[in-house]
Every structure is written in structure tokens, then in C-alpha cells.
Protein backbone atom coordinates (compact mmCIF):
# COMPACT_ATOMS: atom_id res chain seq x y z
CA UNK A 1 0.00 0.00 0.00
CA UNK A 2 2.65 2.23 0.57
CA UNK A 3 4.61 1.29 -2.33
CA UNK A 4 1.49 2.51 -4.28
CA UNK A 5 0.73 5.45 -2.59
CA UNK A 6 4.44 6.48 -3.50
CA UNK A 7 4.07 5.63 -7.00
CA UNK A 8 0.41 7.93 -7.19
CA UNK A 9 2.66 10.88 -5.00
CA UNK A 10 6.08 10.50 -8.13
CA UNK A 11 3.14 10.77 -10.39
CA UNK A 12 1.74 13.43 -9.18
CA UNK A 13 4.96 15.85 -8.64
CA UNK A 14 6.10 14.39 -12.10
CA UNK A 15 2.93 15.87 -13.85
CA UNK A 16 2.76 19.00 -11.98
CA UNK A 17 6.84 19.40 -12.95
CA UNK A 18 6.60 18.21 -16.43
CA UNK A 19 2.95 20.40 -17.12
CA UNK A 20 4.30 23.50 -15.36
CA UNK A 21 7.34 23.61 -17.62
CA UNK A 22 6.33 23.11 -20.70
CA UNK A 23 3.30 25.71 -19.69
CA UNK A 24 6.08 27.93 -18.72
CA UNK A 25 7.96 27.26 -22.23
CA UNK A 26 4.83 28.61 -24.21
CA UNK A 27 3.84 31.19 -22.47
CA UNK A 28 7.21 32.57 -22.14
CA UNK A 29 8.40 31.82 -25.60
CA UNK A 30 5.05 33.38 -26.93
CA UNK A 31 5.94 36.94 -25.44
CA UNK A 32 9.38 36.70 -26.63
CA UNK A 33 8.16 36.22 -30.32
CA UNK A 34 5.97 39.00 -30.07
CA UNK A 35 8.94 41.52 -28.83
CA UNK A 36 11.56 39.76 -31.65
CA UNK A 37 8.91 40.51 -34.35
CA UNK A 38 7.66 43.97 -32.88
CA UNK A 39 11.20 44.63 -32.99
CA UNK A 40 12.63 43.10 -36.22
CA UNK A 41 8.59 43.61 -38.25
CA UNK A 42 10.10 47.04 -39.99
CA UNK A 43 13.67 44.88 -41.49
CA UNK A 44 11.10 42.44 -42.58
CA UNK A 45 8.92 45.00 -44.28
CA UNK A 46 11.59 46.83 -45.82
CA UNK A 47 13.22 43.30 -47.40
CA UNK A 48 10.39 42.15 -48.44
CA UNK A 49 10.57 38.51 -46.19
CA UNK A 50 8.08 36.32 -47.55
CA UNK A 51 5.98 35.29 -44.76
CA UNK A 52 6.28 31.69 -44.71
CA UNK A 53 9.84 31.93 -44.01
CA UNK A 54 9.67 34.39 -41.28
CA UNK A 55 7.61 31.46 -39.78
CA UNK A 56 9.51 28.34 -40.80
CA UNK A 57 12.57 29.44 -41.22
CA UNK A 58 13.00 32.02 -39.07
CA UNK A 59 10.71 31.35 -36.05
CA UNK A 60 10.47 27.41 -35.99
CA UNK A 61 14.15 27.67 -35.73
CA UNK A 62 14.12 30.58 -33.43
CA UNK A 63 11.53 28.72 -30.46
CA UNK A 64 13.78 25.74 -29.84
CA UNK A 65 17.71 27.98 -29.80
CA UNK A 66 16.20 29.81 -27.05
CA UNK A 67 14.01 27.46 -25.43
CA UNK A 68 16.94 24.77 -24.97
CA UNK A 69 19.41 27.88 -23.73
CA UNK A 70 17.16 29.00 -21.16
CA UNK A 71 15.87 25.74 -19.86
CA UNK A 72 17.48 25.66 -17.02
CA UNK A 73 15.87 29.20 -16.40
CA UNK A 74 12.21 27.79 -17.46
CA UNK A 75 13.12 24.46 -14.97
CA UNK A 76 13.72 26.99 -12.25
CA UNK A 77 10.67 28.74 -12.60
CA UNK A 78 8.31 26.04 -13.28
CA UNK A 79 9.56 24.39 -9.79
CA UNK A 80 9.21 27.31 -7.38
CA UNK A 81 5.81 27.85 -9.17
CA UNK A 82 4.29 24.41 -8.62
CA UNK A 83 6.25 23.58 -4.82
CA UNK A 84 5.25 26.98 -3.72
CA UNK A 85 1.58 26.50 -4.59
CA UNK A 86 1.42 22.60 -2.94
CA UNK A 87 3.34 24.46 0.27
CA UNK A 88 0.84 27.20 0.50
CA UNK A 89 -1.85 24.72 0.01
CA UNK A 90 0.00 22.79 3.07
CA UNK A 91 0.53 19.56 0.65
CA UNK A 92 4.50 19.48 1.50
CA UNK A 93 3.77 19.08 5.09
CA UNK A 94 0.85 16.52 4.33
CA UNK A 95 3.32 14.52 2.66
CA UNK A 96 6.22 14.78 5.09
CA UNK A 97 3.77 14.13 7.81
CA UNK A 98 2.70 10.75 5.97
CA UNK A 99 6.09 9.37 6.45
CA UNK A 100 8.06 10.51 3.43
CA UNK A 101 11.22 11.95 3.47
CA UNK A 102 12.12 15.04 1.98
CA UNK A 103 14.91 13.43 0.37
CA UNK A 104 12.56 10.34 -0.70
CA UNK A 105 9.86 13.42 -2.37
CA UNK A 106 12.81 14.89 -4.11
CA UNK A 107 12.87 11.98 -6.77
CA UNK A 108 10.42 12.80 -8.67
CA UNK A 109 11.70 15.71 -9.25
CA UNK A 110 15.10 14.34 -10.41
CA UNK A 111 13.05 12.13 -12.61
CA UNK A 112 11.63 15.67 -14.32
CA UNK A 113 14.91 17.06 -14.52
CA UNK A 114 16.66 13.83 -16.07
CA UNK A 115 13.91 14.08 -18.93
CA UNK A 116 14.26 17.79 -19.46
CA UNK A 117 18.30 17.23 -18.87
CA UNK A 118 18.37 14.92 -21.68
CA UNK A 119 15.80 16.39 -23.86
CA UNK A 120 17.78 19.97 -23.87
CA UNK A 121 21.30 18.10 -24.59
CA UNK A 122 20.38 15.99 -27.60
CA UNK A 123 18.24 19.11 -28.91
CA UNK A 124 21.76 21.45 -28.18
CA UNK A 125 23.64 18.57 -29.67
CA UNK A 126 22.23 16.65 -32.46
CA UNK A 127 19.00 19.19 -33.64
CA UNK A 128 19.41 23.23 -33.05
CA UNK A 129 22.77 23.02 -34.91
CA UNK A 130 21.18 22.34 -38.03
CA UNK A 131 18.12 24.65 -37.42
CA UNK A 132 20.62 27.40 -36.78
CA UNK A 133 22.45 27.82 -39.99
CA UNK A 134 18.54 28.27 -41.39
CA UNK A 135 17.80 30.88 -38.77
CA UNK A 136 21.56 32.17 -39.25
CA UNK A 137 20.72 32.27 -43.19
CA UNK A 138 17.59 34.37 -42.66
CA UNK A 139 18.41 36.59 -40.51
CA UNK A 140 21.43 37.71 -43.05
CA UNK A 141 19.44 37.83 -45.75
CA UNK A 142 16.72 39.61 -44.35
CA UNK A 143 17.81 41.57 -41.19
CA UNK A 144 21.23 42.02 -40.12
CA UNK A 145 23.10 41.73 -43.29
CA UNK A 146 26.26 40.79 -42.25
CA UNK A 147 28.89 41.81 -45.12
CA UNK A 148 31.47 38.80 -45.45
CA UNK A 149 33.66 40.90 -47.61
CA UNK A 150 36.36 42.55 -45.27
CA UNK A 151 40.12 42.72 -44.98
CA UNK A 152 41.85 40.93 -41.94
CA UNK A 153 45.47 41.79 -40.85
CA UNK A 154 48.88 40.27 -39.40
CA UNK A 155 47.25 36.72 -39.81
CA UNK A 156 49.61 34.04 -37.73
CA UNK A 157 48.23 30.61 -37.58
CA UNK A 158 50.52 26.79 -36.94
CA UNK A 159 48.80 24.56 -40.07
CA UNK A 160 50.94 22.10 -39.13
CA UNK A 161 53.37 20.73 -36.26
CA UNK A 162 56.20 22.74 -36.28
CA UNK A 163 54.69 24.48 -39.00
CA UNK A 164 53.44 28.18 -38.98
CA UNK A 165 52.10 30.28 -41.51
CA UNK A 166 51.70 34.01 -41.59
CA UNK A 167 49.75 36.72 -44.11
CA UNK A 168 50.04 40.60 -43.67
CA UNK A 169 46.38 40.71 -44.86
CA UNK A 170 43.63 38.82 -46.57
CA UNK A 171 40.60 40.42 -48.18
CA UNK A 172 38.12 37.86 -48.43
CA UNK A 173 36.01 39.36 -51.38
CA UNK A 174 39.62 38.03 -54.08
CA UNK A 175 40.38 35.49 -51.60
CA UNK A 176 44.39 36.94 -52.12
CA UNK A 177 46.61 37.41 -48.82
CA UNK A 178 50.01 39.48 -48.93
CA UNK A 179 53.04 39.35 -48.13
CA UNK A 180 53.09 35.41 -47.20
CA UNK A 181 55.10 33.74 -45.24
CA UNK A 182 55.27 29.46 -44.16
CA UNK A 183 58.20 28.59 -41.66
CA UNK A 184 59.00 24.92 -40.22
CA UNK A 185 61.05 24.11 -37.43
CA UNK A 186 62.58 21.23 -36.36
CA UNK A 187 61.66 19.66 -32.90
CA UNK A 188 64.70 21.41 -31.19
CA UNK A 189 63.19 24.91 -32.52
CA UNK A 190 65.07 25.35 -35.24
CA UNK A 191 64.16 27.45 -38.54
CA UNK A 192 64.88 24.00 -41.37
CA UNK A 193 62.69 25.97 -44.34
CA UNK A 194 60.72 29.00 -44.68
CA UNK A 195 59.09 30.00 -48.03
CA UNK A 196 57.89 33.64 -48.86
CA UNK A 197 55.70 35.05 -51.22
CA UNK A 198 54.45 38.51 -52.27
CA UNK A 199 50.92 37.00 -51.81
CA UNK A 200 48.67 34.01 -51.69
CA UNK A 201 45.63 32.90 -53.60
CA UNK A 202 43.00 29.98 -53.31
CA UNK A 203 42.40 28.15 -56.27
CA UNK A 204 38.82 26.56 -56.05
CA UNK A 205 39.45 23.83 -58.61
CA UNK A 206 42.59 22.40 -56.54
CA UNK A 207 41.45 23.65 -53.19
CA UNK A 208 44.85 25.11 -52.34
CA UNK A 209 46.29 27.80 -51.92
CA UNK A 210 48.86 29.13 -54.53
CA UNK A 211 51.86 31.38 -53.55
CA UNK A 212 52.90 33.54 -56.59
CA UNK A 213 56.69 34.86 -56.58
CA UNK A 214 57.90 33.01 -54.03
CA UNK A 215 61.22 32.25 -52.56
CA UNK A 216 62.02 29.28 -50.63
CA UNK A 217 65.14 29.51 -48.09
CA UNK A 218 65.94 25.22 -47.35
CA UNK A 219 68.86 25.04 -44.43
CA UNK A 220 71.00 21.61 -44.64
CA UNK A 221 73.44 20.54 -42.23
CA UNK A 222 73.70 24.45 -41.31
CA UNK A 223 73.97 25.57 -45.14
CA UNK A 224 71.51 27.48 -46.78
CA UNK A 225 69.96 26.55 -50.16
CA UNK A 226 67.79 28.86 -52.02
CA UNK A 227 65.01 28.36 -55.13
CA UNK A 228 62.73 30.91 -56.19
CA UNK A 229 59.60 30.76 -58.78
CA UNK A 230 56.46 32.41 -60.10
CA UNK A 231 54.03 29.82 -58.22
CA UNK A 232 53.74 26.99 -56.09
CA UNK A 233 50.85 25.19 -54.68
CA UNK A 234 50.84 24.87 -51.04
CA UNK A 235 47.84 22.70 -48.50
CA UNK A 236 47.21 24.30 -45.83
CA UNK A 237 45.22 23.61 -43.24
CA UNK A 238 43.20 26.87 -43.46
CA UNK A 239 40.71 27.55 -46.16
CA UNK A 240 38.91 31.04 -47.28
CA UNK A 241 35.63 30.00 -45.05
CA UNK A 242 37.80 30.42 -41.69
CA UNK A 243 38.25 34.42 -42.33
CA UNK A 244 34.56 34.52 -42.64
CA UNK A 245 32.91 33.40 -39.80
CA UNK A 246 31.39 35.05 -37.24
CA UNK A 247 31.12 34.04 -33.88
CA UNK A 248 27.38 32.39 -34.62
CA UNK A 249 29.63 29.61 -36.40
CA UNK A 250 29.82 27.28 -33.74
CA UNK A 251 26.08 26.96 -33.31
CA UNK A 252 25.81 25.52 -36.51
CA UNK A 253 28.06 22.71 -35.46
CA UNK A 254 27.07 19.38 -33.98
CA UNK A 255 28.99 17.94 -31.41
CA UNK A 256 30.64 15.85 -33.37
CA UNK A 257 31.81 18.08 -35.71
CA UNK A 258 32.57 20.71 -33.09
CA UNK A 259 35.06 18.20 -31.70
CA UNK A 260 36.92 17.63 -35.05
CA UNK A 261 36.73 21.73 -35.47
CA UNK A 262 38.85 22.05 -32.07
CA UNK A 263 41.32 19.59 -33.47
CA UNK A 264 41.86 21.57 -36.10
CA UNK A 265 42.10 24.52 -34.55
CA UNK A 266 44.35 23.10 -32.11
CA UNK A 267 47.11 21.98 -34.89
CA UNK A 268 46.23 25.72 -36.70
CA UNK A 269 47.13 27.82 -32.94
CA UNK A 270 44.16 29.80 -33.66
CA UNK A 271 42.78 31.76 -30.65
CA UNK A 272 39.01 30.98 -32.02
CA UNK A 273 39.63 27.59 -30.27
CA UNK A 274 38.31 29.44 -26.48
CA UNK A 275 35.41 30.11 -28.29
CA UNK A 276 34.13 26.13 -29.57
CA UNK A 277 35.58 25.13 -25.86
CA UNK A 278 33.20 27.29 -24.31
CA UNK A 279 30.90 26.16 -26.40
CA UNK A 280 31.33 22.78 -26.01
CA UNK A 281 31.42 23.03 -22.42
CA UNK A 282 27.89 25.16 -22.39
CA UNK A 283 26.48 22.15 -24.03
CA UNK A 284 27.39 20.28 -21.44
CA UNK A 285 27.12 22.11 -18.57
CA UNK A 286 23.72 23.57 -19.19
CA UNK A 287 21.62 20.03 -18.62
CA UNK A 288 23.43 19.65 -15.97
CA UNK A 289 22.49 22.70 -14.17
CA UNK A 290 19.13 22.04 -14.31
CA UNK A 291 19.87 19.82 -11.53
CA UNK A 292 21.13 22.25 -9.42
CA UNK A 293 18.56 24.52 -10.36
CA UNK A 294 15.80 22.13 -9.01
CA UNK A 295 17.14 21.39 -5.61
CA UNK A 296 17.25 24.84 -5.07
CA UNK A 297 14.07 25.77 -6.06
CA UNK A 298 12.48 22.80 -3.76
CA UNK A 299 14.68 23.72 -1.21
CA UNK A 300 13.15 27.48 -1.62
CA UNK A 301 9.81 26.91 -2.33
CA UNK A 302 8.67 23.65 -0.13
CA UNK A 303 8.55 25.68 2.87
CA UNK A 304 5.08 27.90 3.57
CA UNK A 305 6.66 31.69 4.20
CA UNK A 306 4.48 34.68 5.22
CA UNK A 307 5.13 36.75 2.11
CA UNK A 308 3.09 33.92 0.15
CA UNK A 309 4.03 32.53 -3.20
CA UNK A 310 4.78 36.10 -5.00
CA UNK A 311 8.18 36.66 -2.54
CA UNK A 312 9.48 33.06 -3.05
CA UNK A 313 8.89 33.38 -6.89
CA UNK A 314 10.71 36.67 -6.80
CA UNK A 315 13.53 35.63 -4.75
CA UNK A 316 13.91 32.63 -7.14
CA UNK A 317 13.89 34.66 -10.35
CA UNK A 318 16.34 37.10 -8.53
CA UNK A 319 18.70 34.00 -8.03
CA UNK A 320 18.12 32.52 -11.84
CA UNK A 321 18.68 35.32 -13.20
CA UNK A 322 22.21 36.04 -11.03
CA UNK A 323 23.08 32.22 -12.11
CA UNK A 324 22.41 33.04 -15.80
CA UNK A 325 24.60 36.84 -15.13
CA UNK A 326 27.40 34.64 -13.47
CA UNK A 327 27.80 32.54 -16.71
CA UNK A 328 27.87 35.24 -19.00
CA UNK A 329 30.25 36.95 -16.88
CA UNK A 330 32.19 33.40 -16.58
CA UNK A 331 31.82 33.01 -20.64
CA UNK A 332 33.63 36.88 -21.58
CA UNK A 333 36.39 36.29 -18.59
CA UNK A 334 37.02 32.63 -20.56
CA UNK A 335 37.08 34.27 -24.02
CA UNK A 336 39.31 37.64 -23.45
CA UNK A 337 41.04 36.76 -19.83
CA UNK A 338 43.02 33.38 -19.04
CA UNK A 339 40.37 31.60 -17.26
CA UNK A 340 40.06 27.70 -18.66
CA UNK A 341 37.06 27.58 -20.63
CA UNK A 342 36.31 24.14 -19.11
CA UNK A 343 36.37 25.59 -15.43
CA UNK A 344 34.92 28.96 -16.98
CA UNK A 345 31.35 26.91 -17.87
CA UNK A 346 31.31 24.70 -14.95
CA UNK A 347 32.26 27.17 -12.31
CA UNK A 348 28.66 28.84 -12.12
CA UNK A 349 27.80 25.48 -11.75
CA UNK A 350 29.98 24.32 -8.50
CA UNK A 351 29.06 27.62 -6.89
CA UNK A 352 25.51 26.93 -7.39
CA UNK A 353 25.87 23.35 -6.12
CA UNK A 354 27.18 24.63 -3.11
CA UNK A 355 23.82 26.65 -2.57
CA UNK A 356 21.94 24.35 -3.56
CA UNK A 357 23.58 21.49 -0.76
CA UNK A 358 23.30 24.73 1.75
CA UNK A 359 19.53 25.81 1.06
CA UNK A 360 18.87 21.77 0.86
CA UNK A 361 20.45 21.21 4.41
CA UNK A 362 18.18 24.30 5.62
CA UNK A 363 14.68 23.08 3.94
CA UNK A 364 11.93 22.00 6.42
CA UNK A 365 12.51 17.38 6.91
């Protein structure tokens, strides 16, 4: 009998969790569709965006992005909305009172959160990547307008092992760098071969890059051999789509494919390689977080307070939205300071922990 009576209770909390959230998800998602397209309705006028693909490929894509990177927010919410009604309605102390432990009522919650958990990291993974470059697409062709014809200067970037190339400048609209330059050193450090050219320029039907007017410099056993030429092919690890990117790219990338872009970028040098670990990270930090998020809103929330439902609420939101502050403030230190992206995305969530095991310690047994 008791067995059952558990069963009907993880039932119960796991509807009320599960309905509240995905309540929460529409109504909050609705209102932030009508402020994107009160604010982006004129762009859309004024390029003439045909109106099925403001809605399909604009805002189906759109819904799910920001759903899945605020879910831990939406969790939060959802659970000090639902625990703070059954406390006010005295059903927390009904059930502790019946012989179940806090710590027994808190796994249905976990159940909720392990569905939501995994339901937000194979959507982050697998799904929203692909959406993206659709929403990404859109929204350059018919609001933001992102030019991907600029100039980018003093360009150094290892291609190789031991192998480092460097342009002056690129412009991205001929696809030409100047003033070229592709050095390799031995594993002591030292200079073996460097070969310079007055520029570089890709040739789509090879896929390589060709250096025009070069000079190659080959030192042998400390002597120093030299060949020069109008052009020379040269593969590189570095193609024309890597100067024009913006920092949306790694969206667009599954995990899979985010893990062989950091490999990459990890043999190239480049400094864009903070930016896919962070995102990486995020992808998996954020599930677990929601979590954290939960025990701390039961911890809040199952206890009946004078100020009613409206002060725990607030006091929740205040504390989501410092958790959601601390990561962005986590992400930029990560990206342009010397924090470890890995500790940068999972430090919001060890300080949070720590609340969360306080405020759990603290909440009425």
C-alpha cells in the first residue's frame, strides 16, 4: 500500500513538474516572439521577407535555440511555481507528515529534470545546430546583413606541427593574402625551411592555396639553399571560409563536428579555439544545471513563508537570473582573460551546487 501510494505521490509531482514547464515554455516563448517581431517587423517590411519563411525558417528555428538555452531558467521557474503553490496549500507538510522523506519526495523531481536534462542536450547537440544555420541564413538575408567581404590583418596561424604560416592581410572578397610567409622548425626549434611570397591565392578547382613569386630559403646541415619561382601550390590547413565566420559559427556545429573543429584549430594555434571550448562546455554544462537549479528551487519553495508565493517566486527569479549573469560573466572572462574555458562553464555550476547542498540542508525534513 505504501509502495502505491508512493508511485500515485512520483506521479503526481512528475505531472505538476513536467505540465508547469512546458506551460512555462509557451507562455514565455510566446511573449518573446511577439517583442523579436515587434522589434525586427520594420527589417522584414523593408526586405520584403516572404511570410512563410519568417515562420519556418525564421521562427520554428528561433523557439527551440532559445528554449533549450534558457531551460534551465524555465526548470527553475516552473519548480518554485508548482512547490510553492502545494506548500501554501499545506501539501508538503501533508506529505512529510505521511512518512516521506524530503529526500525520498525529491525523486520525482530528479526524474523531471533527467527528462528535461536529456531532452535539452540531444536538442543542443544533435538538432538546433542544423536549425541554426537556417535561422543564421535568414536573418542575413533579411535583417542584419552581415557583409562577409572585409580585410583581416597580421594573420599568424601553426597549419601544421612545427609548422606556422603568416599573411600581412587577406581580403576575403579576391580570396588573395600578402606578403606570405610558411616557416618549419625542427623539434629542437630550429628554422629547417621557410618559403615567402608577395601574396597568396586559393584556387577553387585544386582547393589550395597558390603562392605567386615566391622564394624558398631550405637550411641543410647548417647551409643554406635557395630556389625561387612564379608559383607553387601549397595545402594548408586553413581555407577562405575560416576568415569569414562570425562568432554564430559554432552553433551551426554538432557535437561531433565541433570536436573535429577544435582539433583543427588546435594543430592551426588559432585563438578561435576558447570560443568552440566554451561552447562545447555550455552544451554540457547547461543540462546539468538544471539539476542544481531544481534542488534549489524545492529547497526554496517547499517551505510555507508569510510573504506567500509572489516573494518566493521573486527571490527565485532574482537568483536565476544572477546564475544566468554569473555565466555570461564566466563566458567573456574565458574568451578575453586566461580563465580555462572548461572551469569557466562549470564554475557557475559548482558555486551553485554549493547553494543548492546549503539551502537543501536548511529546507523544512
Amino acid at each position: 500500500m505504501m509502495k502505491l501510494e508512493r508511485k500515485t505521490l512520483d506521479v503526481y509531482i512528475i505531472k505538476k513538474f513536467l505540465g508547469t514547464f512546458f506551460l512555462a515554455l509557451v507562455l514565455i516563448m510566446g511573449v518573446a516572439i511577439i517583442f523579436d517581431f515587434s522589434e525586427k517587423i520594420d527589417d522584414f517590411l523593408e526586405k520584403e521577407a516572404p511570410l512563410r519563411a519568417i515562420i519556418f525558417d525564421y521562427y520554428l528555428n528561433f523557439v527551440p535555440y532559445f528554449a533549450t538555452l534558457f531551460s534551465p531558467l524555465f526548470t527553475f521557474i516552473s519548480v518554485i511555481f508548482f512547490t510553492s503553490k502545494m506548500a501554501y496549500n499545506t501539501e508538503i507538510i501533508a506529505i512529510l507528515s505521511n512518512g516521506v522523506s524530503f529526500r525520498r519526495m525529491m525523486l520525482p523531481y530528479f526524474y523531471s529534470s533527467l527528462v528535461i536534462a536529456v531532452i535539452t542536450f540531444l536538442l543542443t547537440n544533435f538538432v538546433i545546430p542544423h536549425s541554426s544555420k537556417e535561422r543564421i541564413e535568414f536573418e542575413d538575408k533579411y535583417y542584419r546583413s552581415r557583409s562577409r567581404h572585409f580585410m583581416t590583418r597580421n594573420i599568424h596561424r601553426q597549419v601544421y606541427p612545427n609548422i606556422y604560416a603568416f599573411m600581412e592581410s587577406y581580403r576575403t572578397s579576391a580570396q588573395i593574402g600578402t606578403e606570405f610567409s610558411l616557416e618549419r622548425f625542427n623539434d629542437e626549434g630550429e628554422l629547417e625551411s621557410k618559403l615567402m611570397a608577395t601574396h597568396v591565392k586559393w584556387d577553387s578547382t585544386i582547393n589550395k592555396w597558390s603562392a605567386r613569386n615566391y622564394v624558398i630559403r631550405d637550411i641543410v646541415d647548417g647551409k643554406e639553399e635557395i630556389r625561387t619561382g612564379l608559383r607553387i601550390d601549397t595545402a594548408l590547413t586553413i581555407s577562405p571560409e575560416d576568415f569569414q565566420r562570425g562568432d554564430d559559427f559554432v552553433v551551426t556545429m554538432n557535437l561531433f563536428e565541433l570536436n573535429d573543429y577544435i582539433d583543427v584549430l588546435k594543430l592551426q594555434g588559432s585563438e578561435e579555439i576558447k570560443l568552440c571550448l566554451n561552447e562545447k562546455h555550455k552544451r554540457i554544462a547547461n543540462p546539468f544545471s538544471v539539476f542544481i537549479l531544481t534542488l534549489i528551487g524545492v529547497s526554496l519553495s517547499s517551505k510555507k513563508v508569510r510573504g506567500g508565493i509572489g516573494m518566493q517566486i521573486g527571490f527565485g527569479l532574482a537568483l536565476s537570473f544572477s546564475y544566468i549573469f554569473f555565466m555570461q560573466f564566466a563566458t567573456q572572462f574565458s574568451l578575453k582573460g586566461s580563465l580555462n574555458p572548461m572551469l569557466a562553464m562549470w564554475l557557475p555550476n559548482l558555486v551553485y551546487l554549493s547553494i543548492a547542498i546549503m539551502l537543501y540542508r536548511r529546507a523544512p525534513k
